[in-house]
PDB file of N, CA and C in Angstrom:
ATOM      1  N   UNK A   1      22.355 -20.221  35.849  1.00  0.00           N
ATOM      2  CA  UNK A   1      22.789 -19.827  37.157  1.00  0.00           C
ATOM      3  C   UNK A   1      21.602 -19.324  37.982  1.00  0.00           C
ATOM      4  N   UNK A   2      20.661 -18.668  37.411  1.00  0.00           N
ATOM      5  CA  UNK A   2      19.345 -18.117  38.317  1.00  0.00           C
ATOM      6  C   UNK A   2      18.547 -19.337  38.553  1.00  0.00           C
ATOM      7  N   UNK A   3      18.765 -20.419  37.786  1.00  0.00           N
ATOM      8  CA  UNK A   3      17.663 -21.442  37.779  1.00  0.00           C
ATOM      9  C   UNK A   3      17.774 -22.302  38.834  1.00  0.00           C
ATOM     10  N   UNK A   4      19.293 -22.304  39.204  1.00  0.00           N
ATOM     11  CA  UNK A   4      19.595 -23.176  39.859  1.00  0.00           C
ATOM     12  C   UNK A   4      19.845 -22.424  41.618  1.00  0.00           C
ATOM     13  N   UNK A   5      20.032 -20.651  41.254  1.00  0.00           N
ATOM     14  CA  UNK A   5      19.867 -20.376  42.738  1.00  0.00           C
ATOM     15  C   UNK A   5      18.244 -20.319  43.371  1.00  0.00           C
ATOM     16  N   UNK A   6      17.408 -21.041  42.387  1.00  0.00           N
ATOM     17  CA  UNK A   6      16.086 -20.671  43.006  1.00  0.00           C
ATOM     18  C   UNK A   6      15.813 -22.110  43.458  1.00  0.00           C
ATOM     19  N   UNK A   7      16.364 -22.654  42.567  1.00  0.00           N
ATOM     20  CA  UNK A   7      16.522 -24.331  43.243  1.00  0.00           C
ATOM     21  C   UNK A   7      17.322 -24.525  44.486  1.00  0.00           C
ATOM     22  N   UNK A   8      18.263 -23.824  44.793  1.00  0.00           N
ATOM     23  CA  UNK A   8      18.643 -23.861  46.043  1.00  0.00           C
ATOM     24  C   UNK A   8      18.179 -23.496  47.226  1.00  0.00           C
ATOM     25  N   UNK A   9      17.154 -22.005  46.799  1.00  0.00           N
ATOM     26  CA  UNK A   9      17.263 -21.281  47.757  1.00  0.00           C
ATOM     27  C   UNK A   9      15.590 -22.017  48.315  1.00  0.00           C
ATOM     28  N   UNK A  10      14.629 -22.976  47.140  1.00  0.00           N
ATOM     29  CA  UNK A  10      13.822 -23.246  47.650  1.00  0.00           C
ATOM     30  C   UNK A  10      14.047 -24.617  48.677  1.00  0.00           C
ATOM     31  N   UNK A  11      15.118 -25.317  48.001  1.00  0.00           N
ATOM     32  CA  UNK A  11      15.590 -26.635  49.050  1.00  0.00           C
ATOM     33  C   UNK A  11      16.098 -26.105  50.296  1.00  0.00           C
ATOM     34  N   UNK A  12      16.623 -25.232  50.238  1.00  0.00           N
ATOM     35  CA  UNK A  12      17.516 -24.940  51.305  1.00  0.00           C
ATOM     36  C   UNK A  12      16.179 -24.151  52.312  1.00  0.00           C
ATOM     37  N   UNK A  13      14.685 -23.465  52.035  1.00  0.00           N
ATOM     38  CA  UNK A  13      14.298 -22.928  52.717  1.00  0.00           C
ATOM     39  C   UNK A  13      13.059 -24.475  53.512  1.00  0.00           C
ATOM     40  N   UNK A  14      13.460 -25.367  52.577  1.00  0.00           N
ATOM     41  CA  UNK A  14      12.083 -26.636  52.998  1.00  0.00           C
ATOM     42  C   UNK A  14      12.752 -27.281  54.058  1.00  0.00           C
ATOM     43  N   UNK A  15      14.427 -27.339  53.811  1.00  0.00           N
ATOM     44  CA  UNK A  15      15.357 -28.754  54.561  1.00  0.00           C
ATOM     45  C   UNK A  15      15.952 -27.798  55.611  1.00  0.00           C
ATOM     46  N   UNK A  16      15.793 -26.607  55.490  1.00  0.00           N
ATOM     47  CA  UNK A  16      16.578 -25.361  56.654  1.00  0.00           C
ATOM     48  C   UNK A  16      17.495 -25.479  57.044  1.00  0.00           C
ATOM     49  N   UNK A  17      18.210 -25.757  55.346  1.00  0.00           N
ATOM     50  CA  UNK A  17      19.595 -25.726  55.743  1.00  0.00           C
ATOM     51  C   UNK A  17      19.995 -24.426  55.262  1.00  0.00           C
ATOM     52  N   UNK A  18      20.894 -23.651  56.341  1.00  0.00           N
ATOM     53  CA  UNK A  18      20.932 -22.154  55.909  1.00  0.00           C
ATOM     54  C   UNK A  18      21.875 -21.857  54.661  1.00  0.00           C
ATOM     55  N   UNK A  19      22.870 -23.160  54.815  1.00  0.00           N
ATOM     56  CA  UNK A  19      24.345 -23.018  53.637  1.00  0.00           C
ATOM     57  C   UNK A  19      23.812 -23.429  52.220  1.00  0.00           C
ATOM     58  N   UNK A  20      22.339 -23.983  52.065  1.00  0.00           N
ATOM     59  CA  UNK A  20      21.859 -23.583  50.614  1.00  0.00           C
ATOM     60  C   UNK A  20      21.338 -22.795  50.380  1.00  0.00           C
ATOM     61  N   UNK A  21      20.345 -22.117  51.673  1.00  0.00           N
ATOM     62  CA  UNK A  21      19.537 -21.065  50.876  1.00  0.00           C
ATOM     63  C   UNK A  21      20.754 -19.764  51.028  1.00  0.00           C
ATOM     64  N   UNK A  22      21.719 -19.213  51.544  1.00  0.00           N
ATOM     65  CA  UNK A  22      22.845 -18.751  50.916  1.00  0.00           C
ATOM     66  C   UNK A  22      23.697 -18.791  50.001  1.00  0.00           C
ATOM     67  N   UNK A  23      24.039 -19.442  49.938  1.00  0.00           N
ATOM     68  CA  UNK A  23      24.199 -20.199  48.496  1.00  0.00           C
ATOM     69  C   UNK A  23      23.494 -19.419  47.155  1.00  0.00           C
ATOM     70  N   UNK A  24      22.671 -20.125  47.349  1.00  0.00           N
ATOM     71  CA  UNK A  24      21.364 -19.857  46.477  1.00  0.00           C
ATOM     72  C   UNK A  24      21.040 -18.150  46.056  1.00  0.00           C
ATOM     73  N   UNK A  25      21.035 -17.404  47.169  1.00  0.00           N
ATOM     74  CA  UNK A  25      20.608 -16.204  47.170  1.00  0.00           C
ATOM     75  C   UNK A  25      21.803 -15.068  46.265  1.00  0.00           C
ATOM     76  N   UNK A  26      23.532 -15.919  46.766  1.00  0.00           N
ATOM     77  CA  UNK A  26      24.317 -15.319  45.808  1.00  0.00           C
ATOM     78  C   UNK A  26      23.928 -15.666  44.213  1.00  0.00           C
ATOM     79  N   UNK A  27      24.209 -17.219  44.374  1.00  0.00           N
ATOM     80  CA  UNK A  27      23.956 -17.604  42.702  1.00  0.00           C
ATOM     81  C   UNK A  27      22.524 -16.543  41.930  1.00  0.00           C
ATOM     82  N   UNK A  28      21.578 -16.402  42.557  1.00  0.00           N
ATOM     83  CA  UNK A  28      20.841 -15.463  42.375  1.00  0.00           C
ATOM     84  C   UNK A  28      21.251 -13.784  42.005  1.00  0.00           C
ATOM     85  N   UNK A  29      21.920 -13.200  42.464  1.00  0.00           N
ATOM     86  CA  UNK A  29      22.286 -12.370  42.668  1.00  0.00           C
ATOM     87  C   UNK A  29      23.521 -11.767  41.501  1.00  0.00           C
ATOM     88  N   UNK A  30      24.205 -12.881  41.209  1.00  0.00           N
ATOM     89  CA  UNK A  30      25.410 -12.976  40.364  1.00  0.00           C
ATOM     90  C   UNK A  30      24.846 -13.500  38.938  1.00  0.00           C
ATOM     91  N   UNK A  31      23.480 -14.264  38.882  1.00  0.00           N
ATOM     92  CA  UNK A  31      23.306 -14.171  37.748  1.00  0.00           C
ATOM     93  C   UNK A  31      22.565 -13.282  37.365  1.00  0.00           C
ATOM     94  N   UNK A  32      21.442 -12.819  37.824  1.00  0.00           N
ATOM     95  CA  UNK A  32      20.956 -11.312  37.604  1.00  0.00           C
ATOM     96  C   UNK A  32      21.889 -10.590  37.413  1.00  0.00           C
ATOM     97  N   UNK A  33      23.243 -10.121  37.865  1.00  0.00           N
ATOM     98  CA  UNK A  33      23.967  -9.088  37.506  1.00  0.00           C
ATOM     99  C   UNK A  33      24.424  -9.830  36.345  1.00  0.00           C
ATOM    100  N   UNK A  34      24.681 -11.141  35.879  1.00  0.00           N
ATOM    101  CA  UNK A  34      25.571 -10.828  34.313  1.00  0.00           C
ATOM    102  C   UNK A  34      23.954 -10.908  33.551  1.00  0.00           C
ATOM    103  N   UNK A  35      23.194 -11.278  33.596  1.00  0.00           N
ATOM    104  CA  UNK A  35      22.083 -10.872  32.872  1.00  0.00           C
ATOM    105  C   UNK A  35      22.001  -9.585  32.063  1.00  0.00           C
ATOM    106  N   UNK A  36      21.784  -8.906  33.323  1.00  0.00           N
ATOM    107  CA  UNK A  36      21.710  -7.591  33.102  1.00  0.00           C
ATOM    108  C   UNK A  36      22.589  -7.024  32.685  1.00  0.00           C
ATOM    109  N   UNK A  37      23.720  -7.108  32.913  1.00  0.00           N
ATOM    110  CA  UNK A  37      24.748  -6.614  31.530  1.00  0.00           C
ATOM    111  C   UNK A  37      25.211  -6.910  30.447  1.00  0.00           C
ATOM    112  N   UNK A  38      24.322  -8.467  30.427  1.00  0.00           N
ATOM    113  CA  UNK A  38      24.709  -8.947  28.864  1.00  0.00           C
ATOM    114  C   UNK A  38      23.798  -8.195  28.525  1.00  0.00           C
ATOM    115  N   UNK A  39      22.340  -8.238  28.578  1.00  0.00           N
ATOM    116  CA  UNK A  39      21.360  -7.514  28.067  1.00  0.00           C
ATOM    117  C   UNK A  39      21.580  -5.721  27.784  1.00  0.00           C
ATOM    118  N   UNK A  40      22.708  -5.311  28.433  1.00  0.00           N
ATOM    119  CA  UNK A  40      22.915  -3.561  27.717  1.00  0.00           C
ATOM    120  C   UNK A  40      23.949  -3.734  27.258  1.00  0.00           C
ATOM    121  N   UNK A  41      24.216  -5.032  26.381  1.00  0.00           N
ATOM    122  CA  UNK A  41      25.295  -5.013  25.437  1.00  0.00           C
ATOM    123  C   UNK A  41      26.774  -5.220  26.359  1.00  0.00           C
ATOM    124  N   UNK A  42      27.090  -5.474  26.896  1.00  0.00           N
ATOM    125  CA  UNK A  42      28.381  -5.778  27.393  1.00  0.00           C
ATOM    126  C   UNK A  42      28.684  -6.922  27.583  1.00  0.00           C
ATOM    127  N   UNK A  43      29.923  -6.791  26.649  1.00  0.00           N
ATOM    128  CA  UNK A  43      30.897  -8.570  26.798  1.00  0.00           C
ATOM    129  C   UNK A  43      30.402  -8.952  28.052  1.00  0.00           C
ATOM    130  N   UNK A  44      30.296 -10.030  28.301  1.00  0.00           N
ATOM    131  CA  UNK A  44      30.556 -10.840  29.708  1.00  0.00           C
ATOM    132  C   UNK A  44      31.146 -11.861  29.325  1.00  0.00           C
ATOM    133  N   UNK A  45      31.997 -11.929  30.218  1.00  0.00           N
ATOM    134  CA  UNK A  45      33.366 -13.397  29.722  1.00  0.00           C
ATOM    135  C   UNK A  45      33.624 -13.821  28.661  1.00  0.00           C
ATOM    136  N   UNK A  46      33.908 -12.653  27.585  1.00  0.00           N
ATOM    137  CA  UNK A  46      33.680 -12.718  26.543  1.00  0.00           C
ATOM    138  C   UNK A  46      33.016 -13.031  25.366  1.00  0.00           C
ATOM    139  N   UNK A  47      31.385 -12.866  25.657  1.00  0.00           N
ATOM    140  CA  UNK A  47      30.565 -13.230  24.795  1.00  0.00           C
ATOM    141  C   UNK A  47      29.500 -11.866  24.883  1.00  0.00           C
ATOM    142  N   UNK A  48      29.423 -11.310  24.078  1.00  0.00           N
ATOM    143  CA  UNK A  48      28.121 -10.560  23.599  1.00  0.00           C
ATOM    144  C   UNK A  48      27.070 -10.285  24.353  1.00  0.00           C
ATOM    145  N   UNK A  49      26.507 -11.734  24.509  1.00  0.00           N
ATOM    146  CA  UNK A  49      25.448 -11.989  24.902  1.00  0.00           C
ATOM    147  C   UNK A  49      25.425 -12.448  26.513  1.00  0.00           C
ATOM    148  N   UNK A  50      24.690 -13.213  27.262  1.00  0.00           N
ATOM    149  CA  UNK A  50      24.841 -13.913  28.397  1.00  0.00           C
ATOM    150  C   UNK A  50      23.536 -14.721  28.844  1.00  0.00           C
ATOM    151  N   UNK A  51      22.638 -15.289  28.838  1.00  0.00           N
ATOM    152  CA  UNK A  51      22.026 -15.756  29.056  1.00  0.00           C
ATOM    153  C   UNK A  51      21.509 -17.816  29.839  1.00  0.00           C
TER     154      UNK A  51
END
C-alpha cells in the first residue's frame, strides 16, 4: 500500500493530475498507520503482523 501511494503520488505530481497525487497521499498515510501498528504488536485485520 505505501509502494503504490508513492507511485501515485509521483505520477500524479509529473501528469498533474491532482485525483492521483490525492489518492496517493491517503494510500500513503493509511499504510503508514497499519504499519505502525502492526509493528507495536497489534492485530491488524487480523494478523499479527502487517507489512
Amino acid at each position: 500500500m505505501i509502494a503504490l501511494g508513492v507511485i501515485l503520488v509521483i505520477v500524479g505530481f509529473l501528469t498533474g493530475v491532482s485525483i492521483l497525487w490525492t489518492i496517493g497521499i491517503i494510500l500513503l498515510v493509511v499504510g503508514a498507520a497499519l504499519w505502525l501498528m502492526g509493528s507495536m504488536g497489534h492485530a491488524v485485520a487480523g494478523r499479527r503482523h502487517y507489512w
